[in-house]
Each structure stands twice: as C-alpha cells, then as structure tokens.
C-alpha atoms as a PDB file:
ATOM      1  CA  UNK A   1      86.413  46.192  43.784  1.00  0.00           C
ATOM      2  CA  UNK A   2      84.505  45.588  40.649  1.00  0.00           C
ATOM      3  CA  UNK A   3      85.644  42.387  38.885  1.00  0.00           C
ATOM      4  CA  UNK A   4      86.322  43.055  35.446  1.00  0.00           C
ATOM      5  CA  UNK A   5      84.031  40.932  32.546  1.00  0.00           C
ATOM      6  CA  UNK A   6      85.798  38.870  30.191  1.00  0.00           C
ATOM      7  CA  UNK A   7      86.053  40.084  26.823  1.00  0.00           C
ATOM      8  CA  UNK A   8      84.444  36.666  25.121  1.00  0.00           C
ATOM      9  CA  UNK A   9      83.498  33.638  26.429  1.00  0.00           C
ATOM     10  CA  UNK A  10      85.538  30.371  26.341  1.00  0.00           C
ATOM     11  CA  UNK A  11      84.328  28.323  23.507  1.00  0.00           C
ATOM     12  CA  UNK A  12      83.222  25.133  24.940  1.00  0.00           C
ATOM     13  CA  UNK A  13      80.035  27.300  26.087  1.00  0.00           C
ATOM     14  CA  UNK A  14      78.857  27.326  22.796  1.00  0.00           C
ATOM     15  CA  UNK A  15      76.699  24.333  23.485  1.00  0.00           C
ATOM     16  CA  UNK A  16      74.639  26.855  25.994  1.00  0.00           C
ATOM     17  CA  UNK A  17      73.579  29.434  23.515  1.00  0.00           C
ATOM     18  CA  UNK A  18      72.729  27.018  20.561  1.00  0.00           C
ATOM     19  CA  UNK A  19      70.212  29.468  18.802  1.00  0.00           C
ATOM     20  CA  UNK A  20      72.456  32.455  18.870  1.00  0.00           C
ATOM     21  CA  UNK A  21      75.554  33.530  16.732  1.00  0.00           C
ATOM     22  CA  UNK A  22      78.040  32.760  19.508  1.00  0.00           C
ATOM     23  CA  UNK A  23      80.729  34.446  18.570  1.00  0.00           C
ATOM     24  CA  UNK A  24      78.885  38.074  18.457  1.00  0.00           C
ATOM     25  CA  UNK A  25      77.859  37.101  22.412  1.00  0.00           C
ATOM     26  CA  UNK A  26      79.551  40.113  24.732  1.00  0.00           C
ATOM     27  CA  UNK A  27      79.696  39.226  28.291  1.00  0.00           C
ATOM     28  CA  UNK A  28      79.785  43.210  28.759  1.00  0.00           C
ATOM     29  CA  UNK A  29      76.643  43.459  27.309  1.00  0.00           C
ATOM     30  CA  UNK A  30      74.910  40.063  27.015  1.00  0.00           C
ATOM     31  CA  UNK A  31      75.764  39.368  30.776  1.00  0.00           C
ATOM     32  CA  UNK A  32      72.018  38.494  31.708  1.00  0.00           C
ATOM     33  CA  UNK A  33      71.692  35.958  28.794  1.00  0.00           C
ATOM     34  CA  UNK A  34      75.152  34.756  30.111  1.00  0.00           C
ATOM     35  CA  UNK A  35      74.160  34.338  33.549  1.00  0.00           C
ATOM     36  CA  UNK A  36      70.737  32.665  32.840  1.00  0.00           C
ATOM     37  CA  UNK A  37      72.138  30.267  30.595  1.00  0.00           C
ATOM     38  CA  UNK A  38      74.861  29.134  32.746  1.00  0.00           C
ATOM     39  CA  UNK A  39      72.762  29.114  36.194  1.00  0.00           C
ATOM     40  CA  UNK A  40      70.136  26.937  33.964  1.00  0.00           C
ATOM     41  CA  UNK A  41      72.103  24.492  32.197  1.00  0.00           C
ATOM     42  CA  UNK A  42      76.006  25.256  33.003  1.00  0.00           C
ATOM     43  CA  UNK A  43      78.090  22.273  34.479  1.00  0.00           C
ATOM     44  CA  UNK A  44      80.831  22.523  37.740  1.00  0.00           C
ATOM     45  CA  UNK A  45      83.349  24.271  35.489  1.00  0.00           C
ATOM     46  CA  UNK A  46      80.928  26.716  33.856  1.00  0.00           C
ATOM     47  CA  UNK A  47      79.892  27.821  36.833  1.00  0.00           C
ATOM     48  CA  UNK A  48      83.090  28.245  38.525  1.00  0.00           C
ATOM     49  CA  UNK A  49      84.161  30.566  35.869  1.00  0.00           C
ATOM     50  CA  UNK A  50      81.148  32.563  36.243  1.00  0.00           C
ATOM     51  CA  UNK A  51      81.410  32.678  39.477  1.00  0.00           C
ATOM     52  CA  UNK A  52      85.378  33.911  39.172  1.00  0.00           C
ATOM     53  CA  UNK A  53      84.307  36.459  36.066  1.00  0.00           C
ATOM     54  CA  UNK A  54      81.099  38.126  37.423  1.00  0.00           C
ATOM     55  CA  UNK A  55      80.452  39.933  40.331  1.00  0.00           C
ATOM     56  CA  UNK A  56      78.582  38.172  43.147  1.00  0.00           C
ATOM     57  CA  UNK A  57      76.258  41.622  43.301  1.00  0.00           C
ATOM     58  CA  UNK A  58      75.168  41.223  39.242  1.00  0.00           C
ATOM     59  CA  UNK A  59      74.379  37.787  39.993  1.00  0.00           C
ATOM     60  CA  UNK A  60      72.492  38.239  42.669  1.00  0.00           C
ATOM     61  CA  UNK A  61      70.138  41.401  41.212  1.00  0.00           C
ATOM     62  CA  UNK A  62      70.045  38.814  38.042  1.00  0.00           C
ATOM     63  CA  UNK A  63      68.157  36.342  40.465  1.00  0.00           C
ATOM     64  CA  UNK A  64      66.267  38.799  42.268  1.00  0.00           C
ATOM     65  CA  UNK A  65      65.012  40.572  39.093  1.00  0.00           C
ATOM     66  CA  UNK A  66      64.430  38.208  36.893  1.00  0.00           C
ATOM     67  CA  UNK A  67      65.516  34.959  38.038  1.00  0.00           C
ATOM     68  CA  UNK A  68      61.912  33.871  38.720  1.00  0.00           C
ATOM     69  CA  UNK A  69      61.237  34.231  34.846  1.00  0.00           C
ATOM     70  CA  UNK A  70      64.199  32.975  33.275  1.00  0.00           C
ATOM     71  CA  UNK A  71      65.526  30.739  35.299  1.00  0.00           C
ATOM     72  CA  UNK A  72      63.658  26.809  35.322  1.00  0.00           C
ATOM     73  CA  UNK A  73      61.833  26.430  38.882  1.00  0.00           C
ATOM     74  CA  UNK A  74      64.983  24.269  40.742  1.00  0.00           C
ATOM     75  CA  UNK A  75      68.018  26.592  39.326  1.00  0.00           C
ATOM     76  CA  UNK A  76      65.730  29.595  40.806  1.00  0.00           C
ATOM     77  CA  UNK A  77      65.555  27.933  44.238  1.00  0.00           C
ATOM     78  CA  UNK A  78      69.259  26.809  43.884  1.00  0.00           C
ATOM     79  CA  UNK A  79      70.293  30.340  43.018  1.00  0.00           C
ATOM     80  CA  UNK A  80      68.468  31.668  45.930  1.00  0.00           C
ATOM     81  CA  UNK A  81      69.287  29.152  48.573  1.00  0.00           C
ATOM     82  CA  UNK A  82      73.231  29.298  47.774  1.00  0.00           C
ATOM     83  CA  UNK A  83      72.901  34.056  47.681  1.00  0.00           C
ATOM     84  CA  UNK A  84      70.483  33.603  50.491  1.00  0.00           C
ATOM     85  CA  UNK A  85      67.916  35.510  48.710  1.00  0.00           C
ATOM     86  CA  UNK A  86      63.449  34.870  49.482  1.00  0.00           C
ATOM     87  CA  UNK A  87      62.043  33.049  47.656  1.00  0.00           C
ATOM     88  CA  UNK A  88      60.956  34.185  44.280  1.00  0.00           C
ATOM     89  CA  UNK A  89      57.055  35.553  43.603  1.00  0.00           C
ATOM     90  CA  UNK A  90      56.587  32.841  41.302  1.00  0.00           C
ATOM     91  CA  UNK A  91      57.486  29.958  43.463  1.00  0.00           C
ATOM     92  CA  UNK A  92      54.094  28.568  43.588  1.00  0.00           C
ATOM     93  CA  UNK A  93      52.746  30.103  40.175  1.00  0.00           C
ATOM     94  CA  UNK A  94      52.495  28.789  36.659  1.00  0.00           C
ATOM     95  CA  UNK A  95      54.521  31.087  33.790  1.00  0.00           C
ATOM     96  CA  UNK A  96      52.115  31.808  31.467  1.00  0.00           C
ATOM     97  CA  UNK A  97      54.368  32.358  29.005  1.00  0.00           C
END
C-alpha cells in the first residue's frame, strides 16, 4: 500500500530549503526537491521521517533518475549502496553544470 505524503513539512527543515519560501513547499508536489534536499544535507531524524513519509519506490526512481545530478557524489553512492541500485552514469564524470 501506498504511503500517504504529509501535507507540510515539519518546520525545523526549513534550514534545508534556505532559498525557497518554505512554507508554500508541498511534499505532494515538491517531493523531488524534498527528497534531494534531505538525502544531501538531512541529519538521522530528517531522514527517518522521510524514510517513514515517502515510499521506498519514489525514493528509489528519485535516485535512479536523477540522483546522479542532484544529489553531491557521496549521498549518490550512499543512496545507491543502502536501495541496492548500480552505480550512477556519472560516477566517474565531471557535472558540467
């Protein structure tokens, strides 16, 4: 069964999205800005709760779609050691952007 999203996101995870307007943040629809900013630079209890809020299927397709661009080099390989997911096609490539 699908695991419902939360309707906004606790406010001590305003420190994760410091250039946007926090409170207009939807975890229904903002869930890959969510995701990317917590697998980047979320601590234990961050990531607990989006571990307990998202399903493990979204995060995984997050990582294997786009993980290799958004995500810094180590969270990548984190993400796709803990999922068991290859390795990304950017492993060994510099982001040109």
């Amino acid at each position: 069964m699908a695991k419902k999203k939360p309707q906004t996101l606790p406010k001590e995870f305003k420190k994760y999205f410091w250039e946007y307007d926090f409170d207009k943040i939807s975890p229904d629809k903002d869930y890959k800005l969510i995701l990317g900013r917590i697998m980047n630079f979320g601590n234990m209890k961050s990531v607990k709760w989006m571990l307990d809020n998202f399903d493990e299927k979204d995060i995984k397709e997050f990582v294997l779609q786009t993980g290799g661009q958004q995500l810094d080099k180590r969270s990548d390989n984190f993400w796709r050691l803990y999922f068991n997911l290859p390795k990304s096609k950017f492993a060994n490539k510099f982001w040109p952007f």
